[in-house]
C-alpha atoms as a PDB file:
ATOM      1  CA  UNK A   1       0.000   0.000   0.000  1.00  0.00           C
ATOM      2  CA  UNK A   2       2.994   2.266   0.852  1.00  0.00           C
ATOM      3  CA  UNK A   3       3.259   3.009  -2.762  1.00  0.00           C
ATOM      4  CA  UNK A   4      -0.635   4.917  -2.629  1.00  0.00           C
ATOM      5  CA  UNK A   5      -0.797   8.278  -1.188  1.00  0.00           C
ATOM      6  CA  UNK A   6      -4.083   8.341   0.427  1.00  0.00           C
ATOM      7  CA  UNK A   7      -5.750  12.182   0.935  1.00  0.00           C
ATOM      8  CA  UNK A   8      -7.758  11.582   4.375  1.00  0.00           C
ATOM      9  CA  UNK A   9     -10.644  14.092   5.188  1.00  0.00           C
ATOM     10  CA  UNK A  10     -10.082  15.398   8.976  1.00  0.00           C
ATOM     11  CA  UNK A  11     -13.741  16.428  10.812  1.00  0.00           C
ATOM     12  CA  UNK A  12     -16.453  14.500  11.034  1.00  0.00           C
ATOM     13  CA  UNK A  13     -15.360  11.408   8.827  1.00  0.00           C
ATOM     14  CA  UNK A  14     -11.668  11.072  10.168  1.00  0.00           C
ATOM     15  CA  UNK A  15     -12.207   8.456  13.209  1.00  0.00           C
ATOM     16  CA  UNK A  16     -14.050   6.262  11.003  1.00  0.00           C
ATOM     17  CA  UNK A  17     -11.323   6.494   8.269  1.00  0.00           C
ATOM     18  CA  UNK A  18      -8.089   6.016  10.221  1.00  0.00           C
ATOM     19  CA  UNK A  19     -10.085   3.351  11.559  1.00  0.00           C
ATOM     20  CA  UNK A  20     -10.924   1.600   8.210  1.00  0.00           C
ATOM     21  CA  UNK A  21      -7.209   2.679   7.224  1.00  0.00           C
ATOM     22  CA  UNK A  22      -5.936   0.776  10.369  1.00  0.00           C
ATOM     23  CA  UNK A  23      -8.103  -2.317   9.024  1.00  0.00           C
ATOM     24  CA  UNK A  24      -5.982  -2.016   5.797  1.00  0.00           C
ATOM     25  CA  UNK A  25      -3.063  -2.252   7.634  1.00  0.00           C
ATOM     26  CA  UNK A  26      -2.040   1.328   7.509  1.00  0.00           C
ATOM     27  CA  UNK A  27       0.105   2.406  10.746  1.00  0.00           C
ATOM     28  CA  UNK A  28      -2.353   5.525  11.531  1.00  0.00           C
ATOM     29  CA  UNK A  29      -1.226   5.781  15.100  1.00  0.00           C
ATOM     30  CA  UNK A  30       0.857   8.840  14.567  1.00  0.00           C
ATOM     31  CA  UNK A  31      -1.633  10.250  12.667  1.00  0.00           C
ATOM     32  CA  UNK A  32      -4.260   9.709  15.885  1.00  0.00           C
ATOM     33  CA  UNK A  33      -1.634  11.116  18.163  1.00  0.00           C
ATOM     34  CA  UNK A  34      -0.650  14.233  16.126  1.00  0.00           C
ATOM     35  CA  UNK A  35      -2.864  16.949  15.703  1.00  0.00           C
ATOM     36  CA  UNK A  36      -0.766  19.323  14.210  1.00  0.00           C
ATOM     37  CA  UNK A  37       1.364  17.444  11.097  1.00  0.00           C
ATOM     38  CA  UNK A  38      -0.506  16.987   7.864  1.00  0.00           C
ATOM     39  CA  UNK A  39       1.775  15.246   5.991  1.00  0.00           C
ATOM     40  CA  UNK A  40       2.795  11.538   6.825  1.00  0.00           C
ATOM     41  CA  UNK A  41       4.869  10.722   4.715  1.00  0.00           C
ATOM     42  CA  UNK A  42       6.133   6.749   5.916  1.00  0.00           C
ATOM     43  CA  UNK A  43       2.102   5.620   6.127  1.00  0.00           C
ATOM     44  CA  UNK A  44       1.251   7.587   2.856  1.00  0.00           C
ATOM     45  CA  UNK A  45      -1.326   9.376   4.335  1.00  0.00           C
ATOM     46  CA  UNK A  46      -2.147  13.594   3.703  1.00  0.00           C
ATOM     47  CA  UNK A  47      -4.834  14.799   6.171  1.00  0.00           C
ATOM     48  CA  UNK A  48      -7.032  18.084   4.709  1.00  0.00           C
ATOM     49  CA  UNK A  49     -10.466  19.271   5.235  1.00  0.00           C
ATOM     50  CA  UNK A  50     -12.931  17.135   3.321  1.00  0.00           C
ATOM     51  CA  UNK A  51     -13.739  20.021   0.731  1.00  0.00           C
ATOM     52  CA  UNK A  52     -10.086  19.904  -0.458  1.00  0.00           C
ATOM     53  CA  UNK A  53      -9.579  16.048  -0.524  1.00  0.00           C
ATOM     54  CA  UNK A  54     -10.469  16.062  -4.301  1.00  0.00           C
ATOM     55  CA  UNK A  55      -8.014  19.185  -5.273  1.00  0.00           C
ATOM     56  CA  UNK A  56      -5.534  17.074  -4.060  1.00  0.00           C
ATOM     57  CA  UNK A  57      -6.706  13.969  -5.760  1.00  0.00           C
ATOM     58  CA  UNK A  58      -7.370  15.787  -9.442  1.00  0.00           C
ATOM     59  CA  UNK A  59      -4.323  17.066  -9.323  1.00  0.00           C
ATOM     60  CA  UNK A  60      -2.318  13.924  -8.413  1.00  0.00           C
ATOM     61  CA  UNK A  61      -0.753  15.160  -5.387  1.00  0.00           C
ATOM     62  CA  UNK A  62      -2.572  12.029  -3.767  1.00  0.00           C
ATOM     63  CA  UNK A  63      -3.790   8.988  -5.692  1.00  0.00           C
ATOM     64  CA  UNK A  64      -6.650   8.402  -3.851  1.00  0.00           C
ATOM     65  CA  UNK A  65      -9.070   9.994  -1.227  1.00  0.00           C
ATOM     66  CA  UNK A  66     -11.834   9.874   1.045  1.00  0.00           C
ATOM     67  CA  UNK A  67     -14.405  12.711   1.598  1.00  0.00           C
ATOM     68  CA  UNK A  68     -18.131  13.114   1.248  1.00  0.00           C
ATOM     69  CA  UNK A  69     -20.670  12.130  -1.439  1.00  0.00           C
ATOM     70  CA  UNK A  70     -21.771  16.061  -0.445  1.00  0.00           C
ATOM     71  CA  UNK A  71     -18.113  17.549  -1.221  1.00  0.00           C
ATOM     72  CA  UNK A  72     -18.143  15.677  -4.809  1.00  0.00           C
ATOM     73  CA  UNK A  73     -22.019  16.853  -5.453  1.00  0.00           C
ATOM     74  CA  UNK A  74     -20.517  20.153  -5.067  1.00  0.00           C
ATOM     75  CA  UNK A  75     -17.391  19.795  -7.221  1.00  0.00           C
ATOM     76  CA  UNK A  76     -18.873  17.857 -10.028  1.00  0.00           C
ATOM     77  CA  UNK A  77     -16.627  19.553 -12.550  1.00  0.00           C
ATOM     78  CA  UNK A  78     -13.643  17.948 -10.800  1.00  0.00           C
ATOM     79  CA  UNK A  79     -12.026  15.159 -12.567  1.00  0.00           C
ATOM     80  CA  UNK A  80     -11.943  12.337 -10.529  1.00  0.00           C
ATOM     81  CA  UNK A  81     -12.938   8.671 -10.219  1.00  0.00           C
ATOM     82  CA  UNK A  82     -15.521   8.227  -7.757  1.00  0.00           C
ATOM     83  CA  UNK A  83     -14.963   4.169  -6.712  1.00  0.00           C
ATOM     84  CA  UNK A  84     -16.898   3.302  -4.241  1.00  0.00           C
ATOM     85  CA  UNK A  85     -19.429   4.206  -1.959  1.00  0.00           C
ATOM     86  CA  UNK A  86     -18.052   3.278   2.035  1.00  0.00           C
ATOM     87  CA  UNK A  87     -21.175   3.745   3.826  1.00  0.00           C
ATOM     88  CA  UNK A  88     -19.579   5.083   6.599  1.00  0.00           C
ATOM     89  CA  UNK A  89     -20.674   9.142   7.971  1.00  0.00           C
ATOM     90  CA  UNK A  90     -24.532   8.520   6.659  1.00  0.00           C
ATOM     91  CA  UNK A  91     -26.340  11.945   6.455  1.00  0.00           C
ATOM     92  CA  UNK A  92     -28.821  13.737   4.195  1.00  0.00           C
ATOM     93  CA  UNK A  93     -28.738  16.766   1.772  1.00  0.00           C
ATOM     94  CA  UNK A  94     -32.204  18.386   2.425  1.00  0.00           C
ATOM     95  CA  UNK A  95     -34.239  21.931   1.843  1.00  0.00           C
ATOM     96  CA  UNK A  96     -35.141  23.148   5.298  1.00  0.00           C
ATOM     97  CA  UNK A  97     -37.372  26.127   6.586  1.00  0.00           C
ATOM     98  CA  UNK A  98     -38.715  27.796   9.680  1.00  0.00           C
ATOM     99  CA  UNK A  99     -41.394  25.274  11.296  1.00  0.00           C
ATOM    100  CA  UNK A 100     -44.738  26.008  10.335  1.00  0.00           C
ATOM    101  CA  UNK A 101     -46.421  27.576   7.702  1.00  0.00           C
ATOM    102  CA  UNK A 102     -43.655  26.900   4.835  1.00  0.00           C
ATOM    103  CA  UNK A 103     -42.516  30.291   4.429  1.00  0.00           C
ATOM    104  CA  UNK A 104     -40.175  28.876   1.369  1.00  0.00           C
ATOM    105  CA  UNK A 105     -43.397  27.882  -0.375  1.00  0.00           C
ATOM    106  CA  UNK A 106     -45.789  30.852   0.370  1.00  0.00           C
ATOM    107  CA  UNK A 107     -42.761  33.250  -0.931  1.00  0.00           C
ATOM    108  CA  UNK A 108     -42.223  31.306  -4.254  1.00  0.00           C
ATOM    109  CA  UNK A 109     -46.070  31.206  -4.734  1.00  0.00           C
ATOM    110  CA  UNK A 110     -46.040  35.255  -3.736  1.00  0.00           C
ATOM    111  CA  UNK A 111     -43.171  36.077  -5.373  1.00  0.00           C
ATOM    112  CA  UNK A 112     -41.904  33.517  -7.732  1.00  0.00           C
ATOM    113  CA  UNK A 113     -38.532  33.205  -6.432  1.00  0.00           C
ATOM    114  CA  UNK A 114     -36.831  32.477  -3.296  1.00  0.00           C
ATOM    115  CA  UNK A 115     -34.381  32.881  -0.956  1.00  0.00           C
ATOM    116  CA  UNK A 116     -32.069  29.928   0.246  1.00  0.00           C
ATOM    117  CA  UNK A 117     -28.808  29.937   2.335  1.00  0.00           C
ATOM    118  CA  UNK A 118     -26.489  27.278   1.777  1.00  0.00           C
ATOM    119  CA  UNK A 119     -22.754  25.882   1.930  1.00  0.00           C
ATOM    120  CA  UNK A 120     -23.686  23.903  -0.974  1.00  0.00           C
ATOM    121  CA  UNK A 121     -25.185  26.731  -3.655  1.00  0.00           C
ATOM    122  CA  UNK A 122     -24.452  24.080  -6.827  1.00  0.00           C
ATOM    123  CA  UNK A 123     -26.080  21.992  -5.306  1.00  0.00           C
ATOM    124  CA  UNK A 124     -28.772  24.120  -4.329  1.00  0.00           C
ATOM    125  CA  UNK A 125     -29.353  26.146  -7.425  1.00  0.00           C
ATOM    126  CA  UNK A 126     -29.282  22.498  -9.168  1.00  0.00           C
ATOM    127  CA  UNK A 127     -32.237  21.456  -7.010  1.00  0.00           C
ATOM    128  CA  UNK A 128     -34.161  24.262  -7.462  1.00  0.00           C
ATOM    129  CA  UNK A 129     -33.365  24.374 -11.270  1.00  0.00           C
ATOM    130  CA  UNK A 130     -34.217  20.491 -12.178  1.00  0.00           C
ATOM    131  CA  UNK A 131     -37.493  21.082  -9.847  1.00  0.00           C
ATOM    132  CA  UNK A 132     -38.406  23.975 -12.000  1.00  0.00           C
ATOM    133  CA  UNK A 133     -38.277  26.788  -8.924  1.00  0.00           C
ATOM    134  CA  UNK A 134     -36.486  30.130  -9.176  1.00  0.00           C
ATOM    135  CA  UNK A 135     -34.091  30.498  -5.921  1.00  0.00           C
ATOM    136  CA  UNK A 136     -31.426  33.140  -4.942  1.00  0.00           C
ATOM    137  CA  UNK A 137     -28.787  31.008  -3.412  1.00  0.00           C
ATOM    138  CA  UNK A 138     -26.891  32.909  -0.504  1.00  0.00           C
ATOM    139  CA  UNK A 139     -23.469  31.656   0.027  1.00  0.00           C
ATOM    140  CA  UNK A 140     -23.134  31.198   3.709  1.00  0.00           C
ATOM    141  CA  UNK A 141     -19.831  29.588   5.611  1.00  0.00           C
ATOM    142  CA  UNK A 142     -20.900  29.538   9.153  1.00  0.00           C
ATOM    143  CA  UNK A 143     -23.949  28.449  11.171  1.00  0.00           C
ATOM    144  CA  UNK A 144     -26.509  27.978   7.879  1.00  0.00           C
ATOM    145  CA  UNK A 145     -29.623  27.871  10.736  1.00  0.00           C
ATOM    146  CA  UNK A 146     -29.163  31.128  11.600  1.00  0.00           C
ATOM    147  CA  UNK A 147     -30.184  32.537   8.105  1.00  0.00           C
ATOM    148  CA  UNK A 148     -34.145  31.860   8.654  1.00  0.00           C
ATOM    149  CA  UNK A 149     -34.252  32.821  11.934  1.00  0.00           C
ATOM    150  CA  UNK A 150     -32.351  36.203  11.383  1.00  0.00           C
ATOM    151  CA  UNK A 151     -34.843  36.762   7.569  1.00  0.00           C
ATOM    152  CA  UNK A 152     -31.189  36.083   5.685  1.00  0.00           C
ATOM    153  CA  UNK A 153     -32.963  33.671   3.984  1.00  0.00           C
ATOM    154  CA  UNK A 154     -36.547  31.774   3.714  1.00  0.00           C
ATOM    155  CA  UNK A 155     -35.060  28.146   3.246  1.00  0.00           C
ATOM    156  CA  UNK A 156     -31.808  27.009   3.956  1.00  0.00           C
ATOM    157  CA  UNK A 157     -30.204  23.583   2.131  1.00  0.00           C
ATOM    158  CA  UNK A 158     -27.155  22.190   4.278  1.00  0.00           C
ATOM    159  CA  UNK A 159     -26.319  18.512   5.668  1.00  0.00           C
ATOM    160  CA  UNK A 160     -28.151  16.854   8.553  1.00  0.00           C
ATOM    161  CA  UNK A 161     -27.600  13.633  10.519  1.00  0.00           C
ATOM    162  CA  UNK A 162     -29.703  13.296  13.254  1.00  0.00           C
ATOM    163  CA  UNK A 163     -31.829  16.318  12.506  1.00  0.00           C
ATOM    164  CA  UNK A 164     -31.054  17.814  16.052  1.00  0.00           C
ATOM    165  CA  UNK A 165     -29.462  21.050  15.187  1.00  0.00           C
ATOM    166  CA  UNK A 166     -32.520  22.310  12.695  1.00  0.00           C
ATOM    167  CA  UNK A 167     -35.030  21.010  15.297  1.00  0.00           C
ATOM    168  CA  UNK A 168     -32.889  23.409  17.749  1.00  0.00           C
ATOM    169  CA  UNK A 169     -33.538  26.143  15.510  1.00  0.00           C
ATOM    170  CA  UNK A 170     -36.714  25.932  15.260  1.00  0.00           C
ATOM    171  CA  UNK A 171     -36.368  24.585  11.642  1.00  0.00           C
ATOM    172  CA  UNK A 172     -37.752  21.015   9.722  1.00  0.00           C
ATOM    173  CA  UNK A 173     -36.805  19.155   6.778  1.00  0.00           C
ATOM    174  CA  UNK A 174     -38.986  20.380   3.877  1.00  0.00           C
ATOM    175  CA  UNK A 175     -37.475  17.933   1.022  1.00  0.00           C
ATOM    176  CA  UNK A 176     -34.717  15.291   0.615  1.00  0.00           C
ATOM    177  CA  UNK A 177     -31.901  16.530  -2.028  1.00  0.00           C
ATOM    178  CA  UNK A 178     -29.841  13.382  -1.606  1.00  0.00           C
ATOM    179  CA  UNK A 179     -28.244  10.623   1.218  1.00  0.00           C
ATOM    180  CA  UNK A 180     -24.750  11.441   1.777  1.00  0.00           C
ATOM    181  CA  UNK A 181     -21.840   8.751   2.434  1.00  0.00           C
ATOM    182  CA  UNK A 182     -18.116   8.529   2.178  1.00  0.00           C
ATOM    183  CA  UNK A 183     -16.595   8.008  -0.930  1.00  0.00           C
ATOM    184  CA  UNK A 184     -13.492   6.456  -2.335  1.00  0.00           C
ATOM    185  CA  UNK A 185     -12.150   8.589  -5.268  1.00  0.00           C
ATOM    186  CA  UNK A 186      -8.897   8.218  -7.518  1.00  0.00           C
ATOM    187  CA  UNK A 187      -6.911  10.399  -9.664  1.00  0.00           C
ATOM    188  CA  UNK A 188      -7.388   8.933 -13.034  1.00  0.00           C
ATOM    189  CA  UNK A 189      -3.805   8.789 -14.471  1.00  0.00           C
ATOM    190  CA  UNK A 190      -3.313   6.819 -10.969  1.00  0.00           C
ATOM    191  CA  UNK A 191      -6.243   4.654 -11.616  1.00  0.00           C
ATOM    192  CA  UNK A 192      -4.093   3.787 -14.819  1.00  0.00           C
ATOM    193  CA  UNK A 193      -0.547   3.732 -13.632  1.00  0.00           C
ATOM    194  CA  UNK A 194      -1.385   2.285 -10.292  1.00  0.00           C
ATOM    195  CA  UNK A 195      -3.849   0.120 -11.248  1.00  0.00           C
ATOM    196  CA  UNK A 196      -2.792  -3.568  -9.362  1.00  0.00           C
ATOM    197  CA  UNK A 197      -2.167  -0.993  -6.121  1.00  0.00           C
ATOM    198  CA  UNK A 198      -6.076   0.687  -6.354  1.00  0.00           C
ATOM    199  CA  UNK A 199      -7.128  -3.084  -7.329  1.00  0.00           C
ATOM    200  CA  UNK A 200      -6.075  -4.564  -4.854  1.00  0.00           C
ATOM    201  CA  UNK A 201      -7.297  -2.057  -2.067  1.00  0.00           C
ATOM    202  CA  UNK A 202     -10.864  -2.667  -3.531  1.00  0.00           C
ATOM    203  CA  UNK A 203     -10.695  -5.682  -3.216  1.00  0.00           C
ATOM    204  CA  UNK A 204      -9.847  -5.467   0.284  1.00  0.00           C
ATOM    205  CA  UNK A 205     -12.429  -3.121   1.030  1.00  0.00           C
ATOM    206  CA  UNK A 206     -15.250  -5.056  -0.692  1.00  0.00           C
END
């Protein structure tokens, strides 16, 4: 394996994928003990945020990654080789809004388009376009819940697990965009060039 670079997402999915790495026989112990490094360079592991794990990947500074079905939704345009799906950090994409009266609804009825904050706005502005709705995506990086609450935003669409934090906010799921799991993705000259290496891994993991 020590001839893969592997891009690891750090956050919510990293537990779960230094311990499927360990698994693989991967020595991921300094990477559990060291918060700080990045780069380990003997177990062939790079640790990023999840939103950068396929920059690294399409440009072949690691072979293969791990992040989000979410992060690739929202990088489509990348070019990478999405190989498997590891069912491992299970959450959904959905549309949100204040509890209630759907204010998202009323709005687009009222004024034919509508307002929606989100860390995702392809995905978003996808949504709404293949469901035939008008929206003005708001980029937010922060909190998302805060934008109906504060009138930033009538809807908001953003990743939930357990549905705690909207139901905190006073917010409910309105539609499902999409389930969300890790993914496995390669660079595709490595899929090529490293092909037995990537194989064999698969095969492992399968």
């Amino acid at each position: 394996m020590s001839d893969l670079r592997i891009a690891v997402p750090r956050g919510a999915l990293f537990d779960e994928t230094l311990t499927l790495l360990s698994r693989l026989d991967i020595d991921v112990a300094e990477v559990r003990t060291n918060d700080r490094k990045l780069l380990f360079e003997d177990a062939g592991l790079v640790t990023m945020r999840p939103s950068d794990v396929p920059t690294y990947v399409e440009s072949g500074v690691a072979d293969i990654g791990i992040t989000g079905k979410d992060v690739l939704m929202e990088q489509s345009e990348r070019e990478v080789y999405e190989l498997i799906d590891l069912g491992y950090g299970r959450c959904r994409m959905v549309l949100a809004t204040a509890a209630g009266e759907d204010r998202a609804a009323e709005t687009l009825r009222r004024l034919g388009v509508v307002r929606i904050a989100t860390k995702y706005p392809r995905v978003a502005a996808r949504h709404f376009e293949q469901t035939g709705r008008q929206a003005e995506i708001v980029e937010v990086r922060g909190s998302v819940e805060l934008a109906p609450i504060t009138g930033l935003a009538e809807g908001i669409v953003d990743l939930t697990a357990t549905g705690t934090t909207l139901r905190e906010n006073g917010l409910v799921v309105r539609e499902e965009i999409a389930e969300c799991t890790a993914r496995l993705i390669a660079n595709p000259v490595s899929h090529k060039l490293k092909a037995a290496a990537i194989d064999a891994l698969l095969e492992r993991l399968k």
